[in-house]
N, C-alpha and C. Protein backbone atom coordinates (compact mmCIF):
# COMPACT_ATOMS: atom_id res chain seq x y z
N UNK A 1 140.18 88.88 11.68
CA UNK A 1 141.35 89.70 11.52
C UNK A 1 141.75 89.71 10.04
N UNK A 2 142.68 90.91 9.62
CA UNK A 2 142.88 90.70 8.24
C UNK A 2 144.40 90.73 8.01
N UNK A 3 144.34 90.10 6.90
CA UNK A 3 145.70 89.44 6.93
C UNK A 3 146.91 91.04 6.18
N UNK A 4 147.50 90.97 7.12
CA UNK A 4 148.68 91.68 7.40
C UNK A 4 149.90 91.89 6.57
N UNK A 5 149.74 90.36 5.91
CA UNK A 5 151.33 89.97 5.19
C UNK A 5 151.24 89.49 3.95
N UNK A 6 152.09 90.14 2.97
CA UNK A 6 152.04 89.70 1.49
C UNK A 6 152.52 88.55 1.56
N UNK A 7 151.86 88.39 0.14
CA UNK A 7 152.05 86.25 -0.44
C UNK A 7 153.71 86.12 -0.59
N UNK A 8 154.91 86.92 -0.82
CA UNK A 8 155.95 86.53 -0.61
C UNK A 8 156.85 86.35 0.71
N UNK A 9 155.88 87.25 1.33
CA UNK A 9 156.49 87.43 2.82
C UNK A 9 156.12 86.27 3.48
N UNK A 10 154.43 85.88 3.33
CA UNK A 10 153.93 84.50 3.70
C UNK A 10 155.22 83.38 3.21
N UNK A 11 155.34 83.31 1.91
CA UNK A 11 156.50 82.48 1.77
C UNK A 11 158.18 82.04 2.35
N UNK A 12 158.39 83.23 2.49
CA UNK A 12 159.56 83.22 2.93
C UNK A 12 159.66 83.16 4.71
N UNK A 13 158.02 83.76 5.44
CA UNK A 13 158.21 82.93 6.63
C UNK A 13 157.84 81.51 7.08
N UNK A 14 156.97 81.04 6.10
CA UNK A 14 157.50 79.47 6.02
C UNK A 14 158.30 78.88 6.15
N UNK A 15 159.08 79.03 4.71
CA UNK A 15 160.26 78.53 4.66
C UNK A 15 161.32 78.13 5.59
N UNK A 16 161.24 79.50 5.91
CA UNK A 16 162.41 80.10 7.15
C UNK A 16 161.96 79.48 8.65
N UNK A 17 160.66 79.66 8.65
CA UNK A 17 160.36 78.97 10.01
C UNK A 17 160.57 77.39 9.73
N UNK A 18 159.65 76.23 9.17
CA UNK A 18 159.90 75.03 8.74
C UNK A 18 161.19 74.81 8.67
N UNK A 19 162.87 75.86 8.24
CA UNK A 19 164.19 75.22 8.04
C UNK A 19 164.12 75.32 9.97
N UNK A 20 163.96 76.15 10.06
CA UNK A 20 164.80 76.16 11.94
C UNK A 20 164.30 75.00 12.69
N UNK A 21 162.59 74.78 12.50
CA UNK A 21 162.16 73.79 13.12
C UNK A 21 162.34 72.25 12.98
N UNK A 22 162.68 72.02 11.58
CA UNK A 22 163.62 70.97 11.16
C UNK A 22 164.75 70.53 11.33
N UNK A 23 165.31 71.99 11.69
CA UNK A 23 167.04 71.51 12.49
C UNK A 23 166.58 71.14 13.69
N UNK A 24 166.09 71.78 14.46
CA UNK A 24 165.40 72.06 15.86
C UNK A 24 165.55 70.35 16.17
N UNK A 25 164.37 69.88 15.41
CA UNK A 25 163.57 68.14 15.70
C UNK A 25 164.47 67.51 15.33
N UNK A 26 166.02 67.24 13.89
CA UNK A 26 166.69 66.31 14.19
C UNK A 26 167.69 66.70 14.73
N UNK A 27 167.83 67.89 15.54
CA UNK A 27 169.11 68.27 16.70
C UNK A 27 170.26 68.51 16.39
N UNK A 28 170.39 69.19 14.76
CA UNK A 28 171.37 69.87 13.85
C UNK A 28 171.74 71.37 14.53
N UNK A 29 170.49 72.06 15.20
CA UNK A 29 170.77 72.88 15.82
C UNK A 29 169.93 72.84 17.55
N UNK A 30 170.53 73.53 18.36
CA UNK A 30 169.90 73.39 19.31
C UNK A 30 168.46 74.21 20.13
N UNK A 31 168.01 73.57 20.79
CA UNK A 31 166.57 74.19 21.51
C UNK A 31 166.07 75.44 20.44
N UNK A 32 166.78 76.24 20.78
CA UNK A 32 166.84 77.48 20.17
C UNK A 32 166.21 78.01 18.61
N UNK A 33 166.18 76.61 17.81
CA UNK A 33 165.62 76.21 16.90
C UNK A 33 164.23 76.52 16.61
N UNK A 34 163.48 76.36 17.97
CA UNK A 34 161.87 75.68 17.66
C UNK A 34 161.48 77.02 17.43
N UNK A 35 161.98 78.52 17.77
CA UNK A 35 161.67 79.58 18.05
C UNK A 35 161.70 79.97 16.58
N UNK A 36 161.58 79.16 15.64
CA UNK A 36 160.88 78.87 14.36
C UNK A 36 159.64 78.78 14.49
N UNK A 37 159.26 78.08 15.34
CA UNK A 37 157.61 78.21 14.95
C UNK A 37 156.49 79.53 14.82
N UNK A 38 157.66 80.64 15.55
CA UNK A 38 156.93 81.64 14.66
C UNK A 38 156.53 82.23 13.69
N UNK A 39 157.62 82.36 13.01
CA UNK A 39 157.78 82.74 11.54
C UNK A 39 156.43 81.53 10.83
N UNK A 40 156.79 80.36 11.72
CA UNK A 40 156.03 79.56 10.55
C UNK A 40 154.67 79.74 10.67
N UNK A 41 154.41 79.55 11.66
CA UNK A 41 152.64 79.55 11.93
C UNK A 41 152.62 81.32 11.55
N UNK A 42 152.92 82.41 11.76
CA UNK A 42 152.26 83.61 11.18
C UNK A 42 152.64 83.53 9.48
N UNK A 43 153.90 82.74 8.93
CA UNK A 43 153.58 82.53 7.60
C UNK A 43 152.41 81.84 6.92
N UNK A 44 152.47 80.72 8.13
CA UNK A 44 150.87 79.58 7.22
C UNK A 44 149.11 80.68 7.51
N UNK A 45 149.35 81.30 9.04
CA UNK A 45 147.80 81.93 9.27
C UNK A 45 147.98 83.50 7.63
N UNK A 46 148.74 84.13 7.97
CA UNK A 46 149.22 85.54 7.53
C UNK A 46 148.96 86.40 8.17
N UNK A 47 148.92 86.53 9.21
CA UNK A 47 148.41 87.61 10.36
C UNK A 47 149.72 87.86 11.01
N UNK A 48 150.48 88.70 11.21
CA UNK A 48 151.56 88.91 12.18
C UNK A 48 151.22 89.95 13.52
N UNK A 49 151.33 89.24 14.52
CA UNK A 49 150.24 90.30 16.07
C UNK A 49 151.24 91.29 15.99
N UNK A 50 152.73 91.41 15.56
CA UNK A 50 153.60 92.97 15.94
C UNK A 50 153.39 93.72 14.95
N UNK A 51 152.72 93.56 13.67
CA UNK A 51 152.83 94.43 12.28
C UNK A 51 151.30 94.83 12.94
N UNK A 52 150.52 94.30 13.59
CA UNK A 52 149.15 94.49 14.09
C UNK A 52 149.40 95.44 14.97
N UNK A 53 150.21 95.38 15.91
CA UNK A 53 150.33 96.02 16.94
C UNK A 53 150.86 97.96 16.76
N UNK A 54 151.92 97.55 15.66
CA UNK A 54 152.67 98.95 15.15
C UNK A 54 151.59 99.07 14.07
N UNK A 55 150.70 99.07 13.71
CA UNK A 55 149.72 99.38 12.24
C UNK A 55 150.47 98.77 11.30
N UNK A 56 151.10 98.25 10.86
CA UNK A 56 152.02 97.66 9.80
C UNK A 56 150.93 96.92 8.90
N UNK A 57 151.90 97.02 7.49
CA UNK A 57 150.84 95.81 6.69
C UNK A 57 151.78 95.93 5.24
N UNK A 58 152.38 94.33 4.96
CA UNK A 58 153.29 94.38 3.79
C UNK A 58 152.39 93.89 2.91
N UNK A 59 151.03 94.17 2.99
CA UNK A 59 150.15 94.02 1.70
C UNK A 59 149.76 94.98 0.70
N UNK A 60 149.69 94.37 -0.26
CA UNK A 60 149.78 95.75 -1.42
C UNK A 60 148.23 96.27 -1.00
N UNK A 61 148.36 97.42 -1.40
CA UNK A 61 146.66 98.45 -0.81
C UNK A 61 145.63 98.27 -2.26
N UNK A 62 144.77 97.75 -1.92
CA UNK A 62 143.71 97.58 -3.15
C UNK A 62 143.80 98.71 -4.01
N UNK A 63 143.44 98.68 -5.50
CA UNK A 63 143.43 100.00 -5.87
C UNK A 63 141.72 100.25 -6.00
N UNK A 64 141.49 101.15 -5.42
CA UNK A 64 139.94 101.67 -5.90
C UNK A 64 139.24 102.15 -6.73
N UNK A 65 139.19 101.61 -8.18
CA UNK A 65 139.44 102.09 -9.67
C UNK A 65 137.48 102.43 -9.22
């Protein structure tokens, strides 16, 4: 598969996933939390299955010089 998602977007769903799942595990926030692990794992692979699904792709388009 090819990856779907630009290197800032990769970043920022890290981030964002790893903060929720960290509240999640020391119970700052509840259950509801872990539903971080999406963001995170399609930030760490870069593949997102709904940007797949709608044709989407926040990657810049090669240029074909």
């Amino acid at each position: 598969m090819l990856i779907n998602i630009s290197h800032f977007e990769r970043i920022m769903r890290t981030v964002t996933g790893l903060t929720f799942v960290m509240a999640a595990a020391t119970g700052f926030i509840g259950s509801w939390g872990w539903m971080g692990l999406a963001p995170l794992l399609t930030g760490m692979v870069g593949i997102c299955p709904v940007y797949k699904l709608l044709g989407l792709s926040s990657c810049p388009i090669p240029k074909t010089d």
